[in-house]
PDB file of N, CA and C in Angstrom:
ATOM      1  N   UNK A   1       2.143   6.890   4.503  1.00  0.00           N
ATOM      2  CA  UNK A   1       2.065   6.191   5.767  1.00  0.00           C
ATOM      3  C   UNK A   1       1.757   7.208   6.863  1.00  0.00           C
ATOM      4  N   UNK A   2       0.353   7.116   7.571  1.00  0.00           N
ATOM      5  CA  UNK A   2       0.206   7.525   8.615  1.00  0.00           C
ATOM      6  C   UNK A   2       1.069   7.741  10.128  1.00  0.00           C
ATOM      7  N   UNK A   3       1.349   9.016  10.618  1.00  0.00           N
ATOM      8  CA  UNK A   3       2.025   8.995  12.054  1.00  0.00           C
ATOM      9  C   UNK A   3       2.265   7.354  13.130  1.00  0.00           C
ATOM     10  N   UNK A   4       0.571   7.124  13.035  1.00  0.00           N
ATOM     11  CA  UNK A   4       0.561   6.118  13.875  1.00  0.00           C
ATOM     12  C   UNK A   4       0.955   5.267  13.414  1.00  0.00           C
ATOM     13  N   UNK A   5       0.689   4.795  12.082  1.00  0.00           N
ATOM     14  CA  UNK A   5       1.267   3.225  11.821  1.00  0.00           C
ATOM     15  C   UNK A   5       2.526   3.483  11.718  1.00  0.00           C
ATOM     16  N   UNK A   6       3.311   4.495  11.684  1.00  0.00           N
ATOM     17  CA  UNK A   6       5.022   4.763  11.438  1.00  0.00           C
ATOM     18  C   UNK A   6       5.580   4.724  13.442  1.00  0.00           C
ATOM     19  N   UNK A   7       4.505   5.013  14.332  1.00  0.00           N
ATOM     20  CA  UNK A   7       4.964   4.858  15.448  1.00  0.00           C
ATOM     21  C   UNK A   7       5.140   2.884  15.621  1.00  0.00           C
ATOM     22  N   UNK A   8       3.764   2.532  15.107  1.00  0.00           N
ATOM     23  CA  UNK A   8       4.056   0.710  15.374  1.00  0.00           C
ATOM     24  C   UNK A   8       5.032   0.395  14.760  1.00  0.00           C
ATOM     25  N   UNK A   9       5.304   0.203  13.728  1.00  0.00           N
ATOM     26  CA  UNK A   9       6.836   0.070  13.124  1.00  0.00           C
ATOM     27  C   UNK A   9       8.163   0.198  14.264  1.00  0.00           C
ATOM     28  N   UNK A  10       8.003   1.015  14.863  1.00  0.00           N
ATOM     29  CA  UNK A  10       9.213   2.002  15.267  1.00  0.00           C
ATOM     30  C   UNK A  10       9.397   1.312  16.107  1.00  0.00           C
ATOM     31  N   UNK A  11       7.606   0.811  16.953  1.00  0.00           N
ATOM     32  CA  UNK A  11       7.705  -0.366  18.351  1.00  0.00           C
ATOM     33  C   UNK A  11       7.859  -0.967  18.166  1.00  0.00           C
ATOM     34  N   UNK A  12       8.175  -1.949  16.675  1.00  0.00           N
ATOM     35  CA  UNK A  12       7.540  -3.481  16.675  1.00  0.00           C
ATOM     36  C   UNK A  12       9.179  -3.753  16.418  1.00  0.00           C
ATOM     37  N   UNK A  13       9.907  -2.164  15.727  1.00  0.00           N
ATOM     38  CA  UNK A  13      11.182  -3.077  15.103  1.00  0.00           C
ATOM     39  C   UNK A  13      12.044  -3.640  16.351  1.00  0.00           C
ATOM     40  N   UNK A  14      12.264  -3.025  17.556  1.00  0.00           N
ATOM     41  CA  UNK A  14      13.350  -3.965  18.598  1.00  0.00           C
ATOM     42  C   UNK A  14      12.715  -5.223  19.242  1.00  0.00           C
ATOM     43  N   UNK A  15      11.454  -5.439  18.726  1.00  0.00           N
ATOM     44  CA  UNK A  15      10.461  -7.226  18.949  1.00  0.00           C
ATOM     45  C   UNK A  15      11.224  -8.104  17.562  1.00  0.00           C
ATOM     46  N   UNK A  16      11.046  -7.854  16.368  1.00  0.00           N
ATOM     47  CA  UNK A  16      11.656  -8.225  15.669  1.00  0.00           C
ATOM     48  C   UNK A  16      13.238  -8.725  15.351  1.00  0.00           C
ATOM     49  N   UNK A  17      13.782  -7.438  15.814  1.00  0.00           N
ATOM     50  CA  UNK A  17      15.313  -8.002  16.239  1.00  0.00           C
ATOM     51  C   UNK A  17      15.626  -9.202  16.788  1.00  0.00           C
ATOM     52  N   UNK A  18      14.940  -8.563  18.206  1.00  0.00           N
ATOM     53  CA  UNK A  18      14.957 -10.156  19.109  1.00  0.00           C
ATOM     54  C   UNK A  18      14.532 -11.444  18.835  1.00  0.00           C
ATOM     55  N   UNK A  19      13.316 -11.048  18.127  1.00  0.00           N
ATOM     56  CA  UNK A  19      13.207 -12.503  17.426  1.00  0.00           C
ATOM     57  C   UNK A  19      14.356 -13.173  16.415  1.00  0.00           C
ATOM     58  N   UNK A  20      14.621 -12.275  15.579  1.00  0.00           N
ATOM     59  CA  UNK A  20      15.538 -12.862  14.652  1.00  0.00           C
ATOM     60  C   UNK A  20      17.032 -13.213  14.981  1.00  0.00           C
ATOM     61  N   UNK A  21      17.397 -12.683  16.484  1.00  0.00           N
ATOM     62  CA  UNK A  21      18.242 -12.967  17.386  1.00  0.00           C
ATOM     63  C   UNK A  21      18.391 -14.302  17.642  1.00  0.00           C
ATOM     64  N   UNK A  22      16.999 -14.453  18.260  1.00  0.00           N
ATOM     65  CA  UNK A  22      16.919 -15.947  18.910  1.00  0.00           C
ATOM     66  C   UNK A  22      16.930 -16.985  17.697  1.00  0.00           C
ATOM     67  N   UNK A  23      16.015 -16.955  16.864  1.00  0.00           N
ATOM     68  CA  UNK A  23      16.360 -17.658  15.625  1.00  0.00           C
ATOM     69  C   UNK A  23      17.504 -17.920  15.301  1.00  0.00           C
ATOM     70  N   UNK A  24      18.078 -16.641  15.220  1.00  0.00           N
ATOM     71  CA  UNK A  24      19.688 -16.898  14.855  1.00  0.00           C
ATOM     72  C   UNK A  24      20.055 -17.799  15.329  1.00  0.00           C
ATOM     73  N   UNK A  25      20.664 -17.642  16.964  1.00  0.00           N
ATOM     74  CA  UNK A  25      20.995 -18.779  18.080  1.00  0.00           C
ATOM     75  C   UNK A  25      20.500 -19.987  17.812  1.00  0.00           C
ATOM     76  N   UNK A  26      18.870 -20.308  17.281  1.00  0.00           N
ATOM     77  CA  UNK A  26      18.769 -21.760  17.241  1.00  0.00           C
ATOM     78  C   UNK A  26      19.477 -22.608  16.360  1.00  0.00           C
ATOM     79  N   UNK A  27      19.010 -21.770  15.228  1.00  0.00           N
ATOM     80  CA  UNK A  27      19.694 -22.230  13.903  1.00  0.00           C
ATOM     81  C   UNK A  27      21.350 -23.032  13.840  1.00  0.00           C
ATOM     82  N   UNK A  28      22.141 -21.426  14.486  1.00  0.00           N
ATOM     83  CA  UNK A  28      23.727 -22.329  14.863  1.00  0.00           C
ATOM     84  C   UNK A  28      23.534 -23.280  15.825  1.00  0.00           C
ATOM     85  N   UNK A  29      22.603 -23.471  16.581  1.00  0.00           N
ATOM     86  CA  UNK A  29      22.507 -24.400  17.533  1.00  0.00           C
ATOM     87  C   UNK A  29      22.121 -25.671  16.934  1.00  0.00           C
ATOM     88  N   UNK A  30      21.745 -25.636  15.940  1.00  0.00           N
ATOM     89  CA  UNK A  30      20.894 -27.308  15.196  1.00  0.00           C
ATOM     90  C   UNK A  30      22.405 -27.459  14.160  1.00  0.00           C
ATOM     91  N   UNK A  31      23.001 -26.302  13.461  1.00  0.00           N
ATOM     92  CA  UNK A  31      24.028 -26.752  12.645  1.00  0.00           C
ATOM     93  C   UNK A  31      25.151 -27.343  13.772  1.00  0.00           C
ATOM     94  N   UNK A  32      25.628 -26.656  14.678  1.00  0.00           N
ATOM     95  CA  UNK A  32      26.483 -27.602  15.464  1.00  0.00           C
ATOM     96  C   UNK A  32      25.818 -28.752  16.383  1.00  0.00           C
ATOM     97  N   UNK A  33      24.848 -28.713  16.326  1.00  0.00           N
ATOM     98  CA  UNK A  33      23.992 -30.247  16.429  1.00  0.00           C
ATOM     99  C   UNK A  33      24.563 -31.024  15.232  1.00  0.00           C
ATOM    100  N   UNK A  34      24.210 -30.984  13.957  1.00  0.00           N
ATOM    101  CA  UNK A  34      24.803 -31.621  12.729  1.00  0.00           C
ATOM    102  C   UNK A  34      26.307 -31.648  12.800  1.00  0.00           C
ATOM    103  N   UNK A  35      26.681 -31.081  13.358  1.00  0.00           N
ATOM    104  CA  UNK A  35      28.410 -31.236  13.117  1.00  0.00           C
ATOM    105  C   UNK A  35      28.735 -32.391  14.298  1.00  0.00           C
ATOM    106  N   UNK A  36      28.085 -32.304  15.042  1.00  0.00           N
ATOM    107  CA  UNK A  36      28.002 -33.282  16.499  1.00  0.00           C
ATOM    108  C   UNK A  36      27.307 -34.767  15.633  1.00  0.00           C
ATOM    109  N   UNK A  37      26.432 -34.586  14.940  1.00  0.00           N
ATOM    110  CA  UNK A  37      25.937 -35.721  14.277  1.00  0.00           C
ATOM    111  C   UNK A  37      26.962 -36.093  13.174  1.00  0.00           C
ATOM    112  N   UNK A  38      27.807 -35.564  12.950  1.00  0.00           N
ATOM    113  CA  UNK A  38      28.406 -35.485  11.714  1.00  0.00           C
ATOM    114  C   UNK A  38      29.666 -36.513  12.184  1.00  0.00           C
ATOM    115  N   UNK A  39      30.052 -36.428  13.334  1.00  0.00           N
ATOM    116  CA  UNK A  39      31.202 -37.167  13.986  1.00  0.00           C
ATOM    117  C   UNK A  39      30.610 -38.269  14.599  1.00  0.00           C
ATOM    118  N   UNK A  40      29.394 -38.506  14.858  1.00  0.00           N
ATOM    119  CA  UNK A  40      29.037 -39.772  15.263  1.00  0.00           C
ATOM    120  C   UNK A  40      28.733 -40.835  13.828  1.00  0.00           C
ATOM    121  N   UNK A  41      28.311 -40.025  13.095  1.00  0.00           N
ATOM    122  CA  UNK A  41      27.463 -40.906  11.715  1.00  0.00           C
ATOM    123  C   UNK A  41      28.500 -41.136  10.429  1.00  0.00           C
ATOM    124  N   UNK A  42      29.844 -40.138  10.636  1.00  0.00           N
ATOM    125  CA  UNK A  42      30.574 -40.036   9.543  1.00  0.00           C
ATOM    126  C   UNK A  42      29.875 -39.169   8.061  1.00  0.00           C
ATOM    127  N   UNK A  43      29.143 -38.130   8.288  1.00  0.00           N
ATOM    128  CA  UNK A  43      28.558 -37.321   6.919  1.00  0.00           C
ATOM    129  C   UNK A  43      29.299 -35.812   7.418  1.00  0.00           C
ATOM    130  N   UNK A  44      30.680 -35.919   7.294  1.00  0.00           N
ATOM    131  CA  UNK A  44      31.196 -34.689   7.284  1.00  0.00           C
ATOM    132  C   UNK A  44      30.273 -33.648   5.618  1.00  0.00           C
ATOM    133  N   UNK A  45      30.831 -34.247   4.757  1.00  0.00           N
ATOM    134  CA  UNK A  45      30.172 -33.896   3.424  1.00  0.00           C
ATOM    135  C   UNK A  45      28.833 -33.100   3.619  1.00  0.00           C
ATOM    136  N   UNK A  46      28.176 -34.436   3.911  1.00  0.00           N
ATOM    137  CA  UNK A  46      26.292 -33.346   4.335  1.00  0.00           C
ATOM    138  C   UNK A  46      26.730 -32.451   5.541  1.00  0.00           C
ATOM    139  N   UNK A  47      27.179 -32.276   6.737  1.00  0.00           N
ATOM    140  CA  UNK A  47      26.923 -31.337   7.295  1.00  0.00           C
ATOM    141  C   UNK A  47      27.727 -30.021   6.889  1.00  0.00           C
ATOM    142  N   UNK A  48      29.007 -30.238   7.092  1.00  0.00           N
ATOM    143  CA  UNK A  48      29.469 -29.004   6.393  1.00  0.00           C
ATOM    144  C   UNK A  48      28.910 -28.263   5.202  1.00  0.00           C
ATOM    145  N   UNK A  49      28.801 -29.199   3.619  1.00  0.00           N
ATOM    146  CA  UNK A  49      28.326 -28.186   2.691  1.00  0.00           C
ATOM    147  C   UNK A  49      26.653 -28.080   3.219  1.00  0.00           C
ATOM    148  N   UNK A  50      25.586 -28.565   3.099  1.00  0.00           N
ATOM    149  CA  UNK A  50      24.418 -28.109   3.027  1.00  0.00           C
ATOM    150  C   UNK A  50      24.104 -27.482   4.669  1.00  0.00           C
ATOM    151  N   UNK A  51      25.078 -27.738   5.779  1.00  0.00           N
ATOM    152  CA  UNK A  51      24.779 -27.163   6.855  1.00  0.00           C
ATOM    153  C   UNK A  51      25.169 -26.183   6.934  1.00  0.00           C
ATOM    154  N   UNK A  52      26.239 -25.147   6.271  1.00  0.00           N
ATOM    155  CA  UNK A  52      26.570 -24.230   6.312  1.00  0.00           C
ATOM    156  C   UNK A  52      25.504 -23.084   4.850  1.00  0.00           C
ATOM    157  N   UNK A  53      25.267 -24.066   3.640  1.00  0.00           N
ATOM    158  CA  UNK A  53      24.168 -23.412   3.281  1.00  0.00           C
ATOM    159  C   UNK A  53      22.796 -23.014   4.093  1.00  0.00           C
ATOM    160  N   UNK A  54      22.302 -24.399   4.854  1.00  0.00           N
ATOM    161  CA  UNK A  54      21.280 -23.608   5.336  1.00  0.00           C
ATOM    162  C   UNK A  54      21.528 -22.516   6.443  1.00  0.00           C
ATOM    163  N   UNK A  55      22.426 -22.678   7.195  1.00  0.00           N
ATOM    164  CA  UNK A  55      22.365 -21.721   8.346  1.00  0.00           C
ATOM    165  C   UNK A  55      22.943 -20.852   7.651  1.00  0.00           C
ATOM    166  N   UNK A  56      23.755 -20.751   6.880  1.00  0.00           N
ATOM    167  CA  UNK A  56      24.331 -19.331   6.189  1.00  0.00           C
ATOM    168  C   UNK A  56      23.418 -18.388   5.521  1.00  0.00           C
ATOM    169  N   UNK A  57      21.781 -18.735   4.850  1.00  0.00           N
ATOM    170  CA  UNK A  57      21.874 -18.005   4.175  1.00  0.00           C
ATOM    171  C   UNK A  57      20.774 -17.314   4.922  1.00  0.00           C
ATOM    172  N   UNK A  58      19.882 -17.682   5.956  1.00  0.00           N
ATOM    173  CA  UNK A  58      19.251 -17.069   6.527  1.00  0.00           C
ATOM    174  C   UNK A  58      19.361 -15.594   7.290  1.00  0.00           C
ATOM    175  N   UNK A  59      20.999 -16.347   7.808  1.00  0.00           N
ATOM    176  CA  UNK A  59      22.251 -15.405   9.098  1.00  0.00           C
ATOM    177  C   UNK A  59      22.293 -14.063   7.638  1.00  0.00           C
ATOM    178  N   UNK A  60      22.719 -14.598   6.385  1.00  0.00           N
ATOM    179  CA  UNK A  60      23.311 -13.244   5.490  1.00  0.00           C
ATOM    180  C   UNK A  60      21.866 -12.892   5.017  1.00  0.00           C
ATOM    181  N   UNK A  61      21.103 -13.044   4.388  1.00  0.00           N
ATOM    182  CA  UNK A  61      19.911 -12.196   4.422  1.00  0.00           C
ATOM    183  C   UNK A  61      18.964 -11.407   5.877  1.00  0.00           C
ATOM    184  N   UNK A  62      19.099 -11.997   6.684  1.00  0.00           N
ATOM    185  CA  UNK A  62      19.121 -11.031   7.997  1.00  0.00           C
ATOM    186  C   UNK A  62      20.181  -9.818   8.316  1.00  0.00           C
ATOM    187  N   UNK A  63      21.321 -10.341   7.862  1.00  0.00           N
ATOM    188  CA  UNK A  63      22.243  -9.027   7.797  1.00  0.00           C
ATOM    189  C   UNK A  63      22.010  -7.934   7.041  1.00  0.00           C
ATOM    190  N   UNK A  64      21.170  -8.606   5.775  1.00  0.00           N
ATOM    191  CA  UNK A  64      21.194  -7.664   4.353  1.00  0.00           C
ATOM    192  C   UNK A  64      19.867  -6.759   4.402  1.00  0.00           C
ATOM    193  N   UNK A  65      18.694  -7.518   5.566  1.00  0.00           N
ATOM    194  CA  UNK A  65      17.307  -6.920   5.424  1.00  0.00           C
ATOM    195  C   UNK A  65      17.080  -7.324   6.603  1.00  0.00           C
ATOM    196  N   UNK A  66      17.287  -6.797   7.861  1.00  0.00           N
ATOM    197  CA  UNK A  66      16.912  -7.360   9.010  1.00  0.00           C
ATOM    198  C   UNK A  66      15.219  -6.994   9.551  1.00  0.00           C
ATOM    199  N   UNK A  67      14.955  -7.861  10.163  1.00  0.00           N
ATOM    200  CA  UNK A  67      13.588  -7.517  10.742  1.00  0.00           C
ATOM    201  C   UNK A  67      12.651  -7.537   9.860  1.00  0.00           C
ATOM    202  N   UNK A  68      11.910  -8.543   9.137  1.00  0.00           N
ATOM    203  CA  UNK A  68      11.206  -8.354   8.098  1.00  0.00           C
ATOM    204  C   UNK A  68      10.618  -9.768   8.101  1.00  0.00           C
ATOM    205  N   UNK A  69       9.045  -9.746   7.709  1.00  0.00           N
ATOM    206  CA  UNK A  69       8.696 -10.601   7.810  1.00  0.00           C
ATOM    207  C   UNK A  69       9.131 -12.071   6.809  1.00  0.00           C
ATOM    208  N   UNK A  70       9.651 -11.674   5.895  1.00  0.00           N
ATOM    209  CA  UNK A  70      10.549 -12.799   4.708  1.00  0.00           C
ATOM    210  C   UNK A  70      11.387 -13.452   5.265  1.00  0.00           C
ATOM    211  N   UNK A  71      12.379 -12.729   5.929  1.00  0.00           N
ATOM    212  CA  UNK A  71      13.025 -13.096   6.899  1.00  0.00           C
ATOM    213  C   UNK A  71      12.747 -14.341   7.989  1.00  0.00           C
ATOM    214  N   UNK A  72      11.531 -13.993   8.637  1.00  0.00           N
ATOM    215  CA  UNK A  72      11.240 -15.278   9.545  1.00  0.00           C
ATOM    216  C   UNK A  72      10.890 -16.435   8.764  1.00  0.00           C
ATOM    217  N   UNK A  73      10.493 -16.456   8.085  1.00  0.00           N
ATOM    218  CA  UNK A  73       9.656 -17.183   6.335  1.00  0.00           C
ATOM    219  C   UNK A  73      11.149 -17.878   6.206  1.00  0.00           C
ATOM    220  N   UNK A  74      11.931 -17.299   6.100  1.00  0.00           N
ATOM    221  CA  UNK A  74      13.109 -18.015   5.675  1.00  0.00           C
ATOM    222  C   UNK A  74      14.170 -18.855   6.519  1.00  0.00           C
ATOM    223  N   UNK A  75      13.936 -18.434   7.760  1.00  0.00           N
ATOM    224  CA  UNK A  75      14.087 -19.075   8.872  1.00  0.00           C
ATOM    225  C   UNK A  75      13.191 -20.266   9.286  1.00  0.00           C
ATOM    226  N   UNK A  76      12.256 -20.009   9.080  1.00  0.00           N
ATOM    227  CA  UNK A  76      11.379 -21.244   9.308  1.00  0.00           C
ATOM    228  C   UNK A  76      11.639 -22.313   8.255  1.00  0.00           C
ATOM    229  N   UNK A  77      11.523 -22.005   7.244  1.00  0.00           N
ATOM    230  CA  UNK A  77      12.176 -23.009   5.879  1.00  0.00           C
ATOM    231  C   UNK A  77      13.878 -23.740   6.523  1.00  0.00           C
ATOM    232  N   UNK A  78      14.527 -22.632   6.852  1.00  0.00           N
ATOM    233  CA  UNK A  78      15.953 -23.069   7.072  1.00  0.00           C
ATOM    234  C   UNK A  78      15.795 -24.413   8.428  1.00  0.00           C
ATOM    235  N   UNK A  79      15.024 -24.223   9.396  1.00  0.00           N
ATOM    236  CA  UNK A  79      14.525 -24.978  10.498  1.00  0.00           C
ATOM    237  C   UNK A  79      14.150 -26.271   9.954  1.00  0.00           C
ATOM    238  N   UNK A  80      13.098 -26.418   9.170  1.00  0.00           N
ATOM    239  CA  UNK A  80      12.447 -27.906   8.170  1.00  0.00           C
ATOM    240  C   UNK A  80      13.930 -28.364   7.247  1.00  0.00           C
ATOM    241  N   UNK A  81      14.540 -27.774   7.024  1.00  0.00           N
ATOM    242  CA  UNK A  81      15.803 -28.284   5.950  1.00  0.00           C
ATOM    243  C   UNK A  81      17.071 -28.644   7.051  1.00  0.00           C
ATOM    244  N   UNK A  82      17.339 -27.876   8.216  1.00  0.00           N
ATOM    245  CA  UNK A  82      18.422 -28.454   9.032  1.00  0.00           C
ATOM    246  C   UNK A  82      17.582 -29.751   9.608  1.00  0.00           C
ATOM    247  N   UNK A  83      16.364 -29.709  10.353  1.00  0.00           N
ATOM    248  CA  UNK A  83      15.884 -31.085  10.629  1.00  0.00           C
ATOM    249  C   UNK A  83      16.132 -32.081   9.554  1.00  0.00           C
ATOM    250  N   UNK A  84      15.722 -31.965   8.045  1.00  0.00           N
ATOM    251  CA  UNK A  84      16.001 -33.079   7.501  1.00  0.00           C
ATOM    252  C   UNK A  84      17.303 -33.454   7.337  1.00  0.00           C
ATOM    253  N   UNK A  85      17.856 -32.473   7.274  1.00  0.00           N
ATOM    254  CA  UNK A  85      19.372 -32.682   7.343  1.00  0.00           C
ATOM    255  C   UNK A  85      19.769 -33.957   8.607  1.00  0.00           C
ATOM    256  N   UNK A  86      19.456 -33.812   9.506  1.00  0.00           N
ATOM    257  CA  UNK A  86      19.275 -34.497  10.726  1.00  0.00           C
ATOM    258  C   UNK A  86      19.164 -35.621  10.952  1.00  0.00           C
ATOM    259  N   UNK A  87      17.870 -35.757  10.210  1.00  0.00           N
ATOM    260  CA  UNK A  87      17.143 -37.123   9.702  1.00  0.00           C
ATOM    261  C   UNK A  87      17.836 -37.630   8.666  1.00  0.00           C
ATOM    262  N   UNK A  88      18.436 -37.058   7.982  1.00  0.00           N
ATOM    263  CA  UNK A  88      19.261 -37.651   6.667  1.00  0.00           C
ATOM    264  C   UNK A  88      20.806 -38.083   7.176  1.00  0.00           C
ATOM    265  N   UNK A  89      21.183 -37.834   8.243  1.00  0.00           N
ATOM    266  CA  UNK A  89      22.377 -38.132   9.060  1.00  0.00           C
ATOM    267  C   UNK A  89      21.964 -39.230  10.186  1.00  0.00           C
ATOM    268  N   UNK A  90      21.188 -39.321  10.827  1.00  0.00           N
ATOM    269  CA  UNK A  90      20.818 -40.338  11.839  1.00  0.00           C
ATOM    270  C   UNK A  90      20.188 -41.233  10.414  1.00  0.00           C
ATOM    271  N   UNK A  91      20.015 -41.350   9.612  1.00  0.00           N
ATOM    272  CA  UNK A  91      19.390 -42.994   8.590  1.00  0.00           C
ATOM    273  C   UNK A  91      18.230 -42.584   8.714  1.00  0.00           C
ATOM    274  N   UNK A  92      17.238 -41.242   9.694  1.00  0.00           N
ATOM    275  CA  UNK A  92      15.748 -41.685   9.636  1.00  0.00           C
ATOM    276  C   UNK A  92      15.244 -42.377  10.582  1.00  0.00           C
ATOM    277  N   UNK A  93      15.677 -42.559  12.024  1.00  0.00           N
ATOM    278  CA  UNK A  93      14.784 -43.017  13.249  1.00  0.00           C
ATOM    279  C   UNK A  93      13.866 -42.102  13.085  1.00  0.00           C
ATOM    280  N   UNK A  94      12.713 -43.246  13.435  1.00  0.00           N
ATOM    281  CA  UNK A  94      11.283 -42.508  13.716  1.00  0.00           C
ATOM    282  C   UNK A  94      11.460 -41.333  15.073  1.00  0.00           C
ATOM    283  N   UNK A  95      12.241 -41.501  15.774  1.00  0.00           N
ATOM    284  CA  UNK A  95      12.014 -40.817  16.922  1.00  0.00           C
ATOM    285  C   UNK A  95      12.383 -39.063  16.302  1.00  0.00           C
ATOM    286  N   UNK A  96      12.961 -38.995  15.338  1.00  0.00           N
ATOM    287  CA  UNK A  96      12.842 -37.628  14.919  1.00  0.00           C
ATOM    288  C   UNK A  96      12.211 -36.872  14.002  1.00  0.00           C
ATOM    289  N   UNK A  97      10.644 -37.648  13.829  1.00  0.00           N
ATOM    290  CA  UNK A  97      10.047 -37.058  13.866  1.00  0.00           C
ATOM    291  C   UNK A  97       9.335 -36.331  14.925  1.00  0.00           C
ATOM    292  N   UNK A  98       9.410 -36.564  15.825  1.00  0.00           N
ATOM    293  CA  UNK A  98       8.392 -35.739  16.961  1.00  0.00           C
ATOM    294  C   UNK A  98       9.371 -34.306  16.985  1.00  0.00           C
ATOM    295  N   UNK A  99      10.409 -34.110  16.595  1.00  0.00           N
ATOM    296  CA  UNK A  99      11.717 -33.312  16.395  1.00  0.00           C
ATOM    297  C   UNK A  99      10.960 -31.992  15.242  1.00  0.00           C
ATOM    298  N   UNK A 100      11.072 -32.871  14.042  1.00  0.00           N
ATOM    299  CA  UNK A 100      10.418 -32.277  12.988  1.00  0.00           C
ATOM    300  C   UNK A 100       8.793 -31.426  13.274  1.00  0.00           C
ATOM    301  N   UNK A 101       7.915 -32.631  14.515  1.00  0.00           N
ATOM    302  CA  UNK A 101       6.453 -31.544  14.240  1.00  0.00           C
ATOM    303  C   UNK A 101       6.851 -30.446  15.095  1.00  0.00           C
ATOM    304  N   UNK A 102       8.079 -30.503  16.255  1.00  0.00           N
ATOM    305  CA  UNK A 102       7.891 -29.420  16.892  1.00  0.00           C
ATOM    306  C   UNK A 102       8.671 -27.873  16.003  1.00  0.00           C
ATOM    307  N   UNK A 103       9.290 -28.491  15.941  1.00  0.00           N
ATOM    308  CA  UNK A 103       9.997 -27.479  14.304  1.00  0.00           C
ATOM    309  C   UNK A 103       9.239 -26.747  13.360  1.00  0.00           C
ATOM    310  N   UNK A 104       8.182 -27.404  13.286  1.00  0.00           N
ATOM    311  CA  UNK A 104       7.051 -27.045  12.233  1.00  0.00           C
ATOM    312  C   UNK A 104       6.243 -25.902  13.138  1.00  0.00           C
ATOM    313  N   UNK A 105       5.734 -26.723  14.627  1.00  0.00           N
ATOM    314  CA  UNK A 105       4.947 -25.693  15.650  1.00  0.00           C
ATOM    315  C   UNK A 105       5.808 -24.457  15.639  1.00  0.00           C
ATOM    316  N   UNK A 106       6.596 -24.408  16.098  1.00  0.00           N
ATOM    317  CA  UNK A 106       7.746 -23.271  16.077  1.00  0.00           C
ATOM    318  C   UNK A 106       7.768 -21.986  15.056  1.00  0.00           C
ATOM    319  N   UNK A 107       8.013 -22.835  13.875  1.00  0.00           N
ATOM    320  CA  UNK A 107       7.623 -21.709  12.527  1.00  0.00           C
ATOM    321  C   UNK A 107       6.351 -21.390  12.284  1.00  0.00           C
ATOM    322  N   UNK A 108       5.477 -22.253  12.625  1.00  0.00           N
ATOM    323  CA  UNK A 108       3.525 -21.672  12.624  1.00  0.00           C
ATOM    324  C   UNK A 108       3.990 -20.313  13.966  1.00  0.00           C
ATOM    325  N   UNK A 109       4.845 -20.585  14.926  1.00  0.00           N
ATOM    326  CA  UNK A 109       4.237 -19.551  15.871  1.00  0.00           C
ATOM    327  C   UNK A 109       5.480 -18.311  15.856  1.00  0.00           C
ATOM    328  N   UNK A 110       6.414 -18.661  15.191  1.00  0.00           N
ATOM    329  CA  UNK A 110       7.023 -17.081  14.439  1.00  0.00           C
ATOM    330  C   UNK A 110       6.941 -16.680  13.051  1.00  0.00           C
ATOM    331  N   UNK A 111       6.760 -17.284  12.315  1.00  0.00           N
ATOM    332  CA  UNK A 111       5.928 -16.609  11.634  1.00  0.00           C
ATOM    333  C   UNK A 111       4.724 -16.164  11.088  1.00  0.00           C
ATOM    334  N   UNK A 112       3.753 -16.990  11.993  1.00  0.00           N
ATOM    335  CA  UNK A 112       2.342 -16.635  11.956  1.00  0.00           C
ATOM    336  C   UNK A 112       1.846 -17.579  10.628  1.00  0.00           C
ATOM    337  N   UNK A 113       2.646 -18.051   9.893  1.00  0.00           N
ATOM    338  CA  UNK A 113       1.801 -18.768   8.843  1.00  0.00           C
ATOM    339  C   UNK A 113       0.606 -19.539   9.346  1.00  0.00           C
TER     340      UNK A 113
END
């Protein structure tokens, strides 16, 4: 590995952090969304076990390999699975899908897929 590409690295890693920061934040932010859905709809069951899988495993592989592009990859996956989660707690109003495409925009624009 060349000087220079070991200097971009060096710049890019505290952009990365932050990203996977904010991710972080959303993520617990949609699982205690589900826990909030969870007391209106009665699916303690779905939110606790599969809401704590998805937001858990993103949060512990960021701990284990932070800043890495797999990482956002896996965050974005975790984002499409707490939405359905969502949708699988509200019965499926149409109105969350417009929820879901922006979820989708979101992961096209951190992780570049």
């Amino acid at each position: 590995m060349t000087d220079e590409a070991m200097d971009q690295n060096n710049f890019l890693l505290p952009f990365e952090q932050k990203i996977t920061n904010m991710l972080s934040l959303a993520l617990v932010t949609l699982w205690l969304l589900g826990l909030g859905l969870a007391m209106v709809q009665q699916s303690w069951f779905e939110a606790l076990l599969l809401g704590r899988l998805i937001a858990g495993g993103p949060l512990l592989l960021n701990y284990l390999s932070p800043g890495t592009r797999l990482i956002r990859m896996v965050y974005g996956a975790a984002f499409m699975a707490m939405t359905a989660l969502h949708v699988y707690q509200m019965h499926g109003p149409d109105r969350n899908v417009f929820r879901i495409l922006c979820l989708a925009r979101r992961r096209v624009c951190f992780c570049g897929l």
